[in-house]
Protein backbone atom coordinates (compact mmCIF):
# COMPACT_ATOMS: atom_id res chain seq x y z
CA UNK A 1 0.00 0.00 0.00
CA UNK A 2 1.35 3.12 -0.85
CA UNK A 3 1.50 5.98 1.97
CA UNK A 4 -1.81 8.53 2.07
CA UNK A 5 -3.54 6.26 -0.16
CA UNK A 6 -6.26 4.52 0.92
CA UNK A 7 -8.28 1.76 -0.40
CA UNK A 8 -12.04 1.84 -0.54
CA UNK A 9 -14.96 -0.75 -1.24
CA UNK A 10 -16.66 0.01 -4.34
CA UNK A 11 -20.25 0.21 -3.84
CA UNK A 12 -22.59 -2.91 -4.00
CA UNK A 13 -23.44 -4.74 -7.78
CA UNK A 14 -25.04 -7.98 -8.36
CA UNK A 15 -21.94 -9.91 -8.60
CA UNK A 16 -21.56 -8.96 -4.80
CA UNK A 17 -23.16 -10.80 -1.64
CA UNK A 18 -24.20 -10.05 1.97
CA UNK A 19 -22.12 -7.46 3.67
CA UNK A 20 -19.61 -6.26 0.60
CA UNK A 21 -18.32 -9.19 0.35
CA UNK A 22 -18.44 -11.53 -3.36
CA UNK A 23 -21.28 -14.61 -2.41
CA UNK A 24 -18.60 -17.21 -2.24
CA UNK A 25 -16.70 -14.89 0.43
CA UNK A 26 -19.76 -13.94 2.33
CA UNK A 27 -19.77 -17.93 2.89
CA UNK A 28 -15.73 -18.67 3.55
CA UNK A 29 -16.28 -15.60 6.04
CA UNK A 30 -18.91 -16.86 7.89
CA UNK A 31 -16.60 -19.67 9.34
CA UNK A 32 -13.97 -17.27 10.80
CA UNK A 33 -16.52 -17.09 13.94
CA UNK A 34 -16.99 -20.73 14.02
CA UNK A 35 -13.95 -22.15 13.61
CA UNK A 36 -12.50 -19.33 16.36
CA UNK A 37 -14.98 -20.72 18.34
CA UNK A 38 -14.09 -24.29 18.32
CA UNK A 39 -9.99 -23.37 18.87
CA UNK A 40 -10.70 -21.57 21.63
CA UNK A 41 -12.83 -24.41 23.10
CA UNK A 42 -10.15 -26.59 22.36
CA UNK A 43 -7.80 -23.97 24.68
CA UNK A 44 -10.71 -24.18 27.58
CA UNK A 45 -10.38 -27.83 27.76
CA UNK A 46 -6.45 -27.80 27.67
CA UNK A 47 -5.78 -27.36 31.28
CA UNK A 48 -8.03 -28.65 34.53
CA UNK A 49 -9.64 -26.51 37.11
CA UNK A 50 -7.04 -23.80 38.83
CA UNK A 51 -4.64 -23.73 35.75
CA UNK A 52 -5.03 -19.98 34.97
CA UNK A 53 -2.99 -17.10 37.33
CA UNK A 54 -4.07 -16.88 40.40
CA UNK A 55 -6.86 -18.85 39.83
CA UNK A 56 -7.96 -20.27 43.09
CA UNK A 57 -8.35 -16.53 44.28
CA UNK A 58 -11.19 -16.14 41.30
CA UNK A 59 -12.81 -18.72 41.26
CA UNK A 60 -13.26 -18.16 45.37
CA UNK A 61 -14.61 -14.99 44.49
CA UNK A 62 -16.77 -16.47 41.94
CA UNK A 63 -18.86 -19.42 44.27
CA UNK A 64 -19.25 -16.08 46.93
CA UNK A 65 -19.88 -13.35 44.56
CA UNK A 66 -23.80 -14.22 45.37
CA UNK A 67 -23.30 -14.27 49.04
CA UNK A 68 -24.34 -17.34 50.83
CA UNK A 69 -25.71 -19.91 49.27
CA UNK A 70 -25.45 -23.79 50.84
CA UNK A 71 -23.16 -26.67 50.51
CA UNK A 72 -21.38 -23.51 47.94
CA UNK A 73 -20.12 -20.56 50.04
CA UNK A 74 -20.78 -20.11 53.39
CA UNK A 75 -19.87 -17.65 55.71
CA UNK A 76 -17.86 -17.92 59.54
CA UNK A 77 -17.38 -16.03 62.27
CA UNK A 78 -14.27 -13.87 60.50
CA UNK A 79 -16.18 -12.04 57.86
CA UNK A 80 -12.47 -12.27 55.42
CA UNK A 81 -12.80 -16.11 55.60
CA UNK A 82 -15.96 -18.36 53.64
CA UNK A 83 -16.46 -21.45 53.40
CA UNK A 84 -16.01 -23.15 49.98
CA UNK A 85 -15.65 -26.12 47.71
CA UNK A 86 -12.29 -27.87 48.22
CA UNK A 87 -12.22 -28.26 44.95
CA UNK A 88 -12.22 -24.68 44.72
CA UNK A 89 -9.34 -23.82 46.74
CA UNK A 90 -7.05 -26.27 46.43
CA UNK A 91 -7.48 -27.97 42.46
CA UNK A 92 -4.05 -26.21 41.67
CA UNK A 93 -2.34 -27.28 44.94
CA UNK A 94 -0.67 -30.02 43.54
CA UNK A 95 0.49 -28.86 40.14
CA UNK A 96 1.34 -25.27 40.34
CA UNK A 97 5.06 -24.81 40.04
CA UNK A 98 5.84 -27.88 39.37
CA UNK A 99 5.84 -28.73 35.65
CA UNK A 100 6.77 -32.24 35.93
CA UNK A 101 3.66 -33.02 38.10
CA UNK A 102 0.26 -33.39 35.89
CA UNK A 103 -3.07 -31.37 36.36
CA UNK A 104 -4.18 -34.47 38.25
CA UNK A 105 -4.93 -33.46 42.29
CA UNK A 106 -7.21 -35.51 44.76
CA UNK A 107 -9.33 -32.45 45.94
CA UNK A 108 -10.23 -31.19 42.43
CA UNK A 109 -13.60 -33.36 42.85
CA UNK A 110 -13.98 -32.39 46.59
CA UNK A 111 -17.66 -31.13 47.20
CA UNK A 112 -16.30 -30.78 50.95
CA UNK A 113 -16.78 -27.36 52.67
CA UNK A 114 -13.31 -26.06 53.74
CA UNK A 115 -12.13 -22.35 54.59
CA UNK A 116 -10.38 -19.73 52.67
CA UNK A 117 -9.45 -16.73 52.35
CA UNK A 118 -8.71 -16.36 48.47
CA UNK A 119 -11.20 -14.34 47.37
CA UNK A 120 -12.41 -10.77 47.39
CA UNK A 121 -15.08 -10.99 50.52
CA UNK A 122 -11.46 -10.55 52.10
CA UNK A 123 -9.69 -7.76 50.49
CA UNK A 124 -11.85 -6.25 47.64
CA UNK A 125 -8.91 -6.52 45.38
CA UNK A 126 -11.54 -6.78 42.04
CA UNK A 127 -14.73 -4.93 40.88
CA UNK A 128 -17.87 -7.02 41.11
CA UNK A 129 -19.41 -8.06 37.34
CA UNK A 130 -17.12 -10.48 36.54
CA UNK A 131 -17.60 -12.37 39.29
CA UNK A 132 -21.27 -12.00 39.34
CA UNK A 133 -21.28 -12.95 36.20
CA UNK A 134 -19.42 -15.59 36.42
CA UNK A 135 -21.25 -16.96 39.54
CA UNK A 136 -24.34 -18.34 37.23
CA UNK A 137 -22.75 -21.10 36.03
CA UNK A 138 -21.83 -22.39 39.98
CA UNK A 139 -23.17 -25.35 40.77
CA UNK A 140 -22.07 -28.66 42.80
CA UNK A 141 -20.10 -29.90 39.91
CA UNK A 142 -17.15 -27.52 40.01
CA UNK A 143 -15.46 -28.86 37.18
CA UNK A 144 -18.64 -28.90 34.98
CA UNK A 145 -19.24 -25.09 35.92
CA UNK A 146 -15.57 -24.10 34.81
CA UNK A 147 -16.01 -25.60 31.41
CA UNK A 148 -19.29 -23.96 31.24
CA UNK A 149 -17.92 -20.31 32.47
CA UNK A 150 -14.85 -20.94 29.91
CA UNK A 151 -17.23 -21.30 26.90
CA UNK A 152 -19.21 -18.56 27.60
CA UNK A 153 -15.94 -16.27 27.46
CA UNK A 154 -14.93 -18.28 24.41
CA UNK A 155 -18.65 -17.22 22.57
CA UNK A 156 -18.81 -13.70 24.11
CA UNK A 157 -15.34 -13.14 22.92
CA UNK A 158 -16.34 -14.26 19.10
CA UNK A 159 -19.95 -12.41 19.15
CA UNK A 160 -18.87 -9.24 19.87
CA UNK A 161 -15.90 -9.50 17.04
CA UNK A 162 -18.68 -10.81 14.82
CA UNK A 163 -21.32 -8.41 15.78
CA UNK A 164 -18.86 -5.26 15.45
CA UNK A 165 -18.13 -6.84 12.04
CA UNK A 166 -21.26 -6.86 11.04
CA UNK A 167 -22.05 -3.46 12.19
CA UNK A 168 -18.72 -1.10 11.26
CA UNK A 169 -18.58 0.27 8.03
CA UNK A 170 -16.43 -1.92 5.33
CA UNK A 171 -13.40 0.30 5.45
CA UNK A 172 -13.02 -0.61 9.35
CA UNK A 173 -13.30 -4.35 9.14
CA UNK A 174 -10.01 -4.99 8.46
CA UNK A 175 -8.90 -3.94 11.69
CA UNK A 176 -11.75 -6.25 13.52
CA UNK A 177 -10.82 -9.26 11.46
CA UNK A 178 -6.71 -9.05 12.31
CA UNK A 179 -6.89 -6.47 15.29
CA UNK A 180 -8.33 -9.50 16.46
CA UNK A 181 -6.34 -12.54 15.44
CA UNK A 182 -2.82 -11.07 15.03
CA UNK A 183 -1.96 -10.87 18.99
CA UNK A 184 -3.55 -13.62 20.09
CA UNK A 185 -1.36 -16.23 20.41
CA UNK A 186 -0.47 -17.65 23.13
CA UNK A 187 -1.66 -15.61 25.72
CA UNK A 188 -5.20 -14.61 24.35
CA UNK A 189 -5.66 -17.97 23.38
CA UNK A 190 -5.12 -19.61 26.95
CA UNK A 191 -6.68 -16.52 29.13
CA UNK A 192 -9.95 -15.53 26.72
CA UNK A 193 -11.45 -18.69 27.16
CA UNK A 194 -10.68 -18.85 30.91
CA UNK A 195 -12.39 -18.20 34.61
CA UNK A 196 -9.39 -15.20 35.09
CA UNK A 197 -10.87 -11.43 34.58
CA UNK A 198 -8.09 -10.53 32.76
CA UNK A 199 -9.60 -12.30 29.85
CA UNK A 200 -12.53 -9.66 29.72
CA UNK A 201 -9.89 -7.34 29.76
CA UNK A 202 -8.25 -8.06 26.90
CA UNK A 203 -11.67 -8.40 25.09
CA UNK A 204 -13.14 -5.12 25.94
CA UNK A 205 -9.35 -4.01 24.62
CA UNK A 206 -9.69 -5.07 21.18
CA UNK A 207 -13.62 -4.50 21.33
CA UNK A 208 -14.20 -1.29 22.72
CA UNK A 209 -12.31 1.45 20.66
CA UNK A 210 -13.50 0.25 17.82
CA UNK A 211 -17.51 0.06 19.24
CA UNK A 212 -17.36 3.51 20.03
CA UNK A 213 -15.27 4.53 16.24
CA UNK A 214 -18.25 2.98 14.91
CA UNK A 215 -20.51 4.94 16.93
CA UNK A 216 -19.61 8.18 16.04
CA UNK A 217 -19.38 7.22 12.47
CA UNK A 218 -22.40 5.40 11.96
CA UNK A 219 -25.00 6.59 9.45
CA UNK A 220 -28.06 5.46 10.35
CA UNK A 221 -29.83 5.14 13.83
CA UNK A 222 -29.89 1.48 13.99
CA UNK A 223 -26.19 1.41 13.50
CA UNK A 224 -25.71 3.78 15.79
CA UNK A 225 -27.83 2.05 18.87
CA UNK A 226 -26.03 -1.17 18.15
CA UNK A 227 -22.25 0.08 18.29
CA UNK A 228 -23.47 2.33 21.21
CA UNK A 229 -24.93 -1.02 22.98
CA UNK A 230 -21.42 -2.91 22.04
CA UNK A 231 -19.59 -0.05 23.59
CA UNK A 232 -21.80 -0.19 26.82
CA UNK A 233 -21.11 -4.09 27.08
CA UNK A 234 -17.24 -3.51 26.05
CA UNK A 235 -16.66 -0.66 28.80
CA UNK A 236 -18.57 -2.56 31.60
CA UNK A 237 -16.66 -6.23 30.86
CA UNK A 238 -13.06 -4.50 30.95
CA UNK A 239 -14.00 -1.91 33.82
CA UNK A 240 -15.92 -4.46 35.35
CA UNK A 241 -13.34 -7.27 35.54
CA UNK A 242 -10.10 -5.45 36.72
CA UNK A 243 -9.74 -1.87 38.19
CA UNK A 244 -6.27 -1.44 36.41
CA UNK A 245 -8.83 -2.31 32.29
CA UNK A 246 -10.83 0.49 33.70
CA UNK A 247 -7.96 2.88 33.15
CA UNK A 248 -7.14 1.04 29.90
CA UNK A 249 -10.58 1.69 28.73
CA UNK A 250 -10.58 5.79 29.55
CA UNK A 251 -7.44 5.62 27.23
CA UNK A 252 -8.82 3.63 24.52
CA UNK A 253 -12.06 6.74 24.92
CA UNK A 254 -9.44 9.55 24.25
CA UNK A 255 -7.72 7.59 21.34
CA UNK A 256 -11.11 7.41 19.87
CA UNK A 257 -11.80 11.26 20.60
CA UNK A 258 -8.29 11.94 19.24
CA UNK A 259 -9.33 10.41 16.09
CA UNK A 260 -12.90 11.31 15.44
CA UNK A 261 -12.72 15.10 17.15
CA UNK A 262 -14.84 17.56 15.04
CA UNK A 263 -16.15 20.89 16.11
CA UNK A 264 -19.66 19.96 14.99
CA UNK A 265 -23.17 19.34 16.98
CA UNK A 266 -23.09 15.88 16.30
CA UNK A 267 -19.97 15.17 17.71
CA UNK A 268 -20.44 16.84 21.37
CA UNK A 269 -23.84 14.92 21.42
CA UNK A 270 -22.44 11.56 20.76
CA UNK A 271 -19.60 12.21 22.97
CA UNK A 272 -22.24 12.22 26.05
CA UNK A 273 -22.06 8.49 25.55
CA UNK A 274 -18.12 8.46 25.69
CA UNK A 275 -18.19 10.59 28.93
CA UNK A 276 -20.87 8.44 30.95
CA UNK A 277 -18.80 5.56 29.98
CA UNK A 278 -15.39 7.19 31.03
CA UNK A 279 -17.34 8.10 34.68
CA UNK A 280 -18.48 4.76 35.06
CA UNK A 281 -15.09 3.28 34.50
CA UNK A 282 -13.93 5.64 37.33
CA UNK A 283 -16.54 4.19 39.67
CA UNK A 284 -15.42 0.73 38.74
CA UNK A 285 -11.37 2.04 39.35
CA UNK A 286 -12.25 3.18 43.08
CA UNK A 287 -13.98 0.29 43.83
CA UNK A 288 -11.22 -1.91 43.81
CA UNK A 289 -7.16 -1.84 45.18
CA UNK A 290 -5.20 -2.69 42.00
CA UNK A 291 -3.22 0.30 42.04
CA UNK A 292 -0.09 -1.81 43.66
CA UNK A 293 1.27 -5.56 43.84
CA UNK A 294 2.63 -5.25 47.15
CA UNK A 295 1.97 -2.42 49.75
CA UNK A 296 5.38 0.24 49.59
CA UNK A 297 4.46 1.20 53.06
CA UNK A 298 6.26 -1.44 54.56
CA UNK A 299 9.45 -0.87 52.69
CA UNK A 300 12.00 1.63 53.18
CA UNK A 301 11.88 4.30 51.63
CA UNK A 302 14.33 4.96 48.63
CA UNK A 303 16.31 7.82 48.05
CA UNK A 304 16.19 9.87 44.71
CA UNK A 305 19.07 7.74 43.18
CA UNK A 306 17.88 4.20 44.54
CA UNK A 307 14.56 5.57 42.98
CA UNK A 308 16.40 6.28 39.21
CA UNK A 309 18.64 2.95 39.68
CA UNK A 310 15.65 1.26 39.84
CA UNK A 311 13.59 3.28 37.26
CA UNK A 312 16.76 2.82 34.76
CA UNK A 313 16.84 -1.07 35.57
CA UNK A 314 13.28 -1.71 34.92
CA UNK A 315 13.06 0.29 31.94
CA UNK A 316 15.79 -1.94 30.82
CA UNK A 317 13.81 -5.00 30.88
CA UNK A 318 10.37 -3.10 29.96
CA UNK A 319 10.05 -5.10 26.69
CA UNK A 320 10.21 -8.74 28.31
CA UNK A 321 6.82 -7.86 29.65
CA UNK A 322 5.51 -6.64 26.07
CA UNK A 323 6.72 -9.59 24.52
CA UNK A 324 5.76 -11.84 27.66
CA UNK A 325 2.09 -12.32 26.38
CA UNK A 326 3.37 -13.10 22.89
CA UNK A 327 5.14 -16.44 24.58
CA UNK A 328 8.56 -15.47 25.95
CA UNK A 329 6.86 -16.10 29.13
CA UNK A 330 5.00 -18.75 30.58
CA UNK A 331 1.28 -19.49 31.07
CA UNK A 332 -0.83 -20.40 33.96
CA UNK A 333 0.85 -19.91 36.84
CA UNK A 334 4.29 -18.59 35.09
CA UNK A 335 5.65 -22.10 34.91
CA UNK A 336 4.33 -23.52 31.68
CA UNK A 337 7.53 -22.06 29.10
CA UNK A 338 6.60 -21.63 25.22
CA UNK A 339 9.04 -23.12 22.83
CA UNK A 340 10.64 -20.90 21.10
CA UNK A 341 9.23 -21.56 17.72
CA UNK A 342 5.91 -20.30 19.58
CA UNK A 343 7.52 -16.74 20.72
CA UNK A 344 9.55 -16.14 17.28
CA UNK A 345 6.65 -16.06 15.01
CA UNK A 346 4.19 -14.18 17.32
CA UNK A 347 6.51 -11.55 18.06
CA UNK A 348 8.39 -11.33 14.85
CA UNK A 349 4.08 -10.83 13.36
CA UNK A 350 2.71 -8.81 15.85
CA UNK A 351 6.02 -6.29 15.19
CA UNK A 352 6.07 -6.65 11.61
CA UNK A 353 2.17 -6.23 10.88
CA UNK A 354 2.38 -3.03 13.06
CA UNK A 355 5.55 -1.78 11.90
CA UNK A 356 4.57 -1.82 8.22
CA UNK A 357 0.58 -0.14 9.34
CA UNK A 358 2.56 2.94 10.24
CA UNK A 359 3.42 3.95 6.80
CA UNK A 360 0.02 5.28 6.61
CA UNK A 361 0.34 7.54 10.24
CA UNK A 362 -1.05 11.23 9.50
CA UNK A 363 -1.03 13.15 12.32
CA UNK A 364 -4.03 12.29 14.65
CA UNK A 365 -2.92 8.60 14.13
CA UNK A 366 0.85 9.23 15.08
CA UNK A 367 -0.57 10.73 18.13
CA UNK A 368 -2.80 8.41 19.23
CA UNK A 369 -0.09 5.34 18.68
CA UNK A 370 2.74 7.52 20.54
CA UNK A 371 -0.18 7.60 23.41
CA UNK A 372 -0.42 4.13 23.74
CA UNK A 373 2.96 3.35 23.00
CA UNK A 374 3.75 6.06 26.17
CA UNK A 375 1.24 3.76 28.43
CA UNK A 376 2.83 0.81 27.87
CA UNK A 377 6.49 2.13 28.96
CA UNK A 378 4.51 5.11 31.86
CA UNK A 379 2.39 2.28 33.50
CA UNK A 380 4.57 -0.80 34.22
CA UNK A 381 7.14 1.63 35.06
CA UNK A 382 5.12 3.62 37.46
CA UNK A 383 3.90 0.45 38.77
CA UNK A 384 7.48 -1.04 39.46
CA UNK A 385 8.91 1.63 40.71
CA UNK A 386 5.93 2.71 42.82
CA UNK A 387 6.02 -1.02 44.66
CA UNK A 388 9.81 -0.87 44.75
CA UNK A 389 10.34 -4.36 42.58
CA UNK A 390 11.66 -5.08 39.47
CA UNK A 391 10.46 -6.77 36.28
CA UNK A 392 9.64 -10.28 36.74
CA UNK A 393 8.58 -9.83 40.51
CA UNK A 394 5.29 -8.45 40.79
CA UNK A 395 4.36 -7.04 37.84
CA UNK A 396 3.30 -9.74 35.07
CA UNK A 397 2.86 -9.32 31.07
CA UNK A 398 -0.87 -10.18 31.62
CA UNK A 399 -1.58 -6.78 33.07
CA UNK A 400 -0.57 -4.86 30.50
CA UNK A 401 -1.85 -7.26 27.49
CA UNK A 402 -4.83 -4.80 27.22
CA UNK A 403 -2.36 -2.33 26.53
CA UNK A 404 -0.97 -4.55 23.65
CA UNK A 405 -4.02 -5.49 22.09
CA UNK A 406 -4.98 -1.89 21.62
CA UNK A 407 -1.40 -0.70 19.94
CA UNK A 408 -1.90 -3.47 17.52
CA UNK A 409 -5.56 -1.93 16.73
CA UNK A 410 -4.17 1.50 16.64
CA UNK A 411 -1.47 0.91 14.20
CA UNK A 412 -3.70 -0.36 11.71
CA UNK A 413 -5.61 2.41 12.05
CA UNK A 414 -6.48 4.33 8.31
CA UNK A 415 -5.62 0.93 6.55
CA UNK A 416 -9.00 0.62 4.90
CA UNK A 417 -8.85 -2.51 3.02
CA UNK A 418 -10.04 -5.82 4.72
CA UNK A 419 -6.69 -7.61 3.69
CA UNK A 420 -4.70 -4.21 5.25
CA UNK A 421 -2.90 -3.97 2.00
CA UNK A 422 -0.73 -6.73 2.58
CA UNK A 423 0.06 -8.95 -0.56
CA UNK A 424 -0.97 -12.81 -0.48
CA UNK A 425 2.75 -14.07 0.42
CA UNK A 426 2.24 -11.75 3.57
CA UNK A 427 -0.79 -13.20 4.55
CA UNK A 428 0.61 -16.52 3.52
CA UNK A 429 3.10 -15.75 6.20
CA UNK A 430 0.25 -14.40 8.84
CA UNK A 431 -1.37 -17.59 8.72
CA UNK A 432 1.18 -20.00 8.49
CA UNK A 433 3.04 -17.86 11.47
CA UNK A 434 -0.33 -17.65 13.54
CA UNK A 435 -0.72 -21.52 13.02
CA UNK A 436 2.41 -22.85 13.97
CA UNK A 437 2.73 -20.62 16.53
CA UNK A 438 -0.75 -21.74 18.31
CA UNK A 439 -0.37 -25.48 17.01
CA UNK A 440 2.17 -25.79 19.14
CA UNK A 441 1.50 -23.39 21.73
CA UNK A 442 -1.86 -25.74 22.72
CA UNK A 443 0.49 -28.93 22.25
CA UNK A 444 2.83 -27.50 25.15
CA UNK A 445 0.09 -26.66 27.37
CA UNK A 446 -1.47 -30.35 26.86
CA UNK A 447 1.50 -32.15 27.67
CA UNK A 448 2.14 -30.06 30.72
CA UNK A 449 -1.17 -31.12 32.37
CA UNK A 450 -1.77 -34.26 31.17
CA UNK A 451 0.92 -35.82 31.76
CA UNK A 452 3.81 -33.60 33.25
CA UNK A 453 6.61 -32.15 30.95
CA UNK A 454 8.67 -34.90 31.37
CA UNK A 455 6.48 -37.10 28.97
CA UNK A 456 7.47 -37.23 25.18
CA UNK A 457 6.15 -38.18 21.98
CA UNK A 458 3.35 -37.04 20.03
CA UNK A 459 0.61 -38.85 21.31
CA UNK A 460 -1.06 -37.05 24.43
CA UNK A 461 -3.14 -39.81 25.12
CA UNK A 462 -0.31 -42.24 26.08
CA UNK A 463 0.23 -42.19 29.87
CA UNK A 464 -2.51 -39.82 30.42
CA UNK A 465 -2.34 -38.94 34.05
CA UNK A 466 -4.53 -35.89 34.29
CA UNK A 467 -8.10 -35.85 31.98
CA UNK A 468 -11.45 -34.40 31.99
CA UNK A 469 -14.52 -37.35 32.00
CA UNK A 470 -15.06 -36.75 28.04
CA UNK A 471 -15.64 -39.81 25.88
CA UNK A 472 -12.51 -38.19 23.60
CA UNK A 473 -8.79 -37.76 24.67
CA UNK A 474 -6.49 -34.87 24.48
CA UNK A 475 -4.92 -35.65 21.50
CA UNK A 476 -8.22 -35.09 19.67
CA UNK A 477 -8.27 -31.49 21.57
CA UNK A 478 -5.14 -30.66 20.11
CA UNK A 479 -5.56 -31.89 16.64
CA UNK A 480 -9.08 -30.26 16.47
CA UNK A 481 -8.07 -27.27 18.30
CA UNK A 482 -5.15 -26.88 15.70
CA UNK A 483 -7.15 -27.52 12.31
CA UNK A 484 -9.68 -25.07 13.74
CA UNK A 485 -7.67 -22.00 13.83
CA UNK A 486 -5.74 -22.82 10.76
CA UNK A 487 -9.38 -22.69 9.21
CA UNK A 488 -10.03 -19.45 10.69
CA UNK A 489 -7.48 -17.57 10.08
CA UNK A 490 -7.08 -19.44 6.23
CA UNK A 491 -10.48 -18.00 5.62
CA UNK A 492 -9.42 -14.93 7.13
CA UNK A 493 -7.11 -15.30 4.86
CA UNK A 494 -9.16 -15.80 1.54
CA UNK A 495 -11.45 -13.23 2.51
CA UNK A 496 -8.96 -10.73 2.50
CA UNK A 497 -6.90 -12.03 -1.07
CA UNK A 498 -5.82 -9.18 -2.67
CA UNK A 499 -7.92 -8.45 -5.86
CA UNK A 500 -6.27 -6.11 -7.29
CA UNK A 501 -9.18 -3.52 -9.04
CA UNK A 502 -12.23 -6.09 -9.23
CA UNK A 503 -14.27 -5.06 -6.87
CA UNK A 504 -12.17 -2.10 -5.42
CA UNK A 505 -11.27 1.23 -6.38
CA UNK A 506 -8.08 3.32 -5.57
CA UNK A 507 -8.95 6.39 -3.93
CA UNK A 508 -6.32 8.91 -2.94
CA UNK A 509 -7.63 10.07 0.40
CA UNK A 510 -6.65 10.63 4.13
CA UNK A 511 -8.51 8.75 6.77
C-alpha cells in the first residue's frame, strides 16, 4: 500500500453478496466465527480446574460473589474467611510450580466445605461483574461449571468481534478481522477462554475502541444504537473485571476522541455516551485496590538515586513484559515455558504487521499510537517503581496485554482494506506464522497437564495422568483445536486475497 492512499470498497453490484463481500466470500467468512470458536474451546479444555494465574483466588470470588448460598459458600465467624468447595481452593495445589507433576490433584472433585481466604469478601482486590457474572454457572459440579464459564468467554469473545463486524462500516473491518487474530497467540488464546478477569480485559481491549469509532461514524440510527450497545457491554466487561482495564478503557475513549474530534453538533452529542462511559469506569477504578502488587508502606523508603537505579533497571527489561504475552513467558501460573518456535513467530508478526501499518500515520494517528505506545512504557514503570520491585517480581505481562491489544488496533488504524494492504505471500506468512505458533503453543500446554513435561512423543493420550470425563482424549483437543484455527485464520485469509481492481477502487484520500 502506498502511503496517504487509501483503499475503498466500491459500492454494491449484483456480482456482490451479503455485507460487501463476493457470495462465495460472504460464505468462507462466515466460518472465521466458528472455527474461532471451536480453537478456543479446544484452549478451555487444555488445562483442569485452577490452571489460569491466580486462579484459586477467582474462582473463590466467583462461588461467593452471590453471598451465601449452601453446601457452595458459606460464611464464619471472621467475615475475610468463607467457606467453599475444596475443589475450589485447592485444584491447583498439587500442580502449580511444578511442571513435571500433571493437572491431576485428589481435591479437584472435593464437594467438601473447607475455609479460605482467596477471594475478594477478604480484600476487595476486584470490581464485582465479573464475578457475578461468572457466579451463574456455579453449581455442585465444580469442574462442569468451569467448562461452562470458559465457553461462555470463548462465545462472548467471538460475538462481539462478529457483531462489530457486522455493524462497522467496510473500510473498518479490516482492523476487527486481524486487530483480532494477530496478537492472540499464546496468551489470548489460553486466558480468553478462561475463569481469570483478565480475559474480559483483553476483550473489551480489542472491542471497545472500535464500538465507540463505529458509533460516532455510523450513518443510520440502527447502527448507531447497536455500536453504542457494544460499547456499553465492552466498557462494563473490561471496567468491570479489573480496576487497572478500567484505566485502559478511559485511554482507549481519548484515542477514539483523538481520532474522530470535530467541532460539529453531532460530535459533542455523541460524545455524552463516551463521557458516561469514562465516569463509570472511574466508579469501577475506586472500587477496587489494584493500584499496587505489594503495599510500599512497609518498605524503606528509597532515596532519589535508589529511585532512578531502579527506574533505569526496569526500563531496561520493559520489553520482556511486552513480549511476555506473545510467549517469551510462561502461562498459567508462570511455569508452563513456550518453545521458542511459539515466541519467534508471534513476536516477529505482531512487530512486523504493526511496523509496516505505520506507513500510513497522519497526524491524529501518530498521536494516538505515541499515546499508547507512552502507556505501555509510563504504566509498568510507574507500577514497578511505585512497589519498589523489578520486572519479573510483581508485575506480570498479563496486566498490560490490554495495553498490547490496543497498539496493535491502533497501528492499523487508516488501513482501509479488509486484507490491510498486505500482498498474499504476507498473509501466507500471517497464517502459516499464527498456526504454527498456536499449534504448538496448545500442544505445550497439553502435555504439561496431562501428563507432566517430562512425557514425550506425540501422542497425548499415552500415559494420560490428568483428563477431563469426556468420551474423547487430548490428543483429539489438540488436533481439532489446531485444524480449527488454521481454518479461521485461512479464511481470514481468503477473505482478505488481494484483488487487485475487481471489486475495489483506488482512492487517494486521508482517513
Amino acid at each position: 500500500m502506498t502511503a496517504g492512499v487509501e483503499y475503498q470498497e466500491a459500492p454494491p453490484a449484483r456480482t456482490w453478496g451479503l455485507f460487501g463481500l463476493g457470495r462465495v466470500r460472504t460464505v468462507i467468512a462466515a466460518l472465521i466465527p466458528v472455527a474461532l470458536l471451536a480453537a478456543l474451546l479446544s484452549w478451555a479444555l487444555a488445562s483442569p480446574v485452577g490452571a489460569s494465574p491466580d486462579e484459586d483466588y477467582h474462582l473463590g470470588s466467583i462461588w461467593c460473589a452471590q453471598g451465601d448460598r449452601a453446601g457452595l459458600c458459606e460464611s464464619t465467624a471472621d467475615p475475610g474467611v468463607k467457606r467453599v468447595p475444596a475443589s475450589v481452593t485447592k485444584a491447583a495445589k498439587c500442580y502449580a510450580f511444578d511442571i513435571l507433576h500433571s493437572g491431576r490433584c485428589p481435591d479437584a472433585g472435593s464437594q467438601e466445605l473447607t475455609t479460605s481466604k482467596r477471594g475478594t469478601f477478604n480484600d476487595h482486590g476486584y470490581p464485582p461483574v465479573f464475578y457475578l457474572t461468572m457466579s451463574v454457572f456455579v453449581s455442585q459440579h465444580t469442574a462442569a461449571s468451569v467448562l461452562a464459564m470458559r465457553a461462555f468467554n470463548a462465545v462472548l469473545f467471538v460475538g462481539l468481534l462478529t457483531a462489530l463486524f457486522l455493524l462497522l462500516s467496510p473500510p473498518r473491518r479490516g482492523i476487527v478481522l486481524w486487530g483480532g487474530l494477530i496478537a492472540l497467540v499464546p496468551f489470548g488464546m489460553f486466558i480468553i477462554p478462561s475463569v481469570n478477569p483478565s480475559g474480559w480485559a483483553a476483550i473489551s481491549a480489542v472491542t471497545l475502541w472500535l464500538c465507540l469509532i463505529g458509533f460516532y461514524e455510523a450513518q443510520t440510527r440502527g447502527r448507531m444504537i447497536g455500536l453504542g450497545a457494544l460499547a456499553t457491554v465492552a466498557t462494563l466487561m473490561g471496567a468491570g473485571a479489573r480496576s487497572d482495564a478500567a484505566t485502559y478503557s478511559v485511554l482507549a475513549m481519548v484515542v477514539v476522541v483523538l481520532l474522530k474530534a470535530e467541532r460539529t453538533r453531532a460530535f459533542w452529542l455523541k460524545s455524552i455516551l463516551t463521557l458516561v462511559l469514562a465516569i463509570v469506569c472511574v466508579v469501577f477504578f475506586l472500587t477496587g485496590s489494584q493500584g499496587g502488587v505489594i503495599n510500599p508502606e512497609t518498605a524503606a523508603p528509597l532515596s532519589g538515586r535508589q529511585t532512578l537505579a531502579l527506574a533505569v533497571a526496569n526500563l531496561l527489561q520493559l520489553p520482556s513484559l511486552w513480549t511476555g504475552t506473545l510467549g517469551t513467558w510462561g502461562l498459567g501460573w508462570l511455569d508452563t515455558l513456550m518453545p521458542a518456535i511459539v515466541w519467534v513467530p508471534s513476536v516477529t508478526l505482531v512487530a512486523g504487521v504493526a511496523f509496516g501499518a505505520l506507513r500510513y500515520a497522519p497526524l491524529r494517528k501518530a498521536l494516538a499510537v505515541g499515546l499508547v505506545g507512552l502507556a505501555l512504557v509510563a504504566v509498568p514503570l510507574y507500577v514497578l517503581v511505585h512497589d519498589r520491585v523489578t520486572v519479573g517480581n510483581g508485575v506480570q505481562p498479563r496486566y498490560i496485554y490490554p495495553l498490547i491489544l490496543l497498539f496493535v488496533g491502533v497501528c492499523l488504524w487508516g488501513l482501509r482494506r479488509l486484507g490491510l494492504g498486505l500482498s498474499g505471500v504476507q498473509l501466507i506468512l500471517i497464517v502459516g506464522g499464527l498456526w504454527l505458533a498456536n499449534h504448538v503453543a496448545l500442544y505445550t500446554n497439553l502435555r504439561r497437564y496431562v501428563t507432566g513435561e517430562a512425557a514425550q512423543g506425540l501422542n497425548l493420550d499415552a500415559g494420560a495422568d490428568w483428563w477431563w470425563h469426556l468420551p474423547f482424549g487430548p490428543i483429539w483437543v489438540w488436533v481439532i483445536g489446531s485444524l480449527a484455527f488454521l481454518a479461521a485464520l485461512a479464511a481470514a485469509a481468503v477473505v482478505s486475497w488481494p484483488v487487485g481492481t475487481f471489486g475495489l477502487r483506488r482512492r487517494a484520500a486521508l482517513a
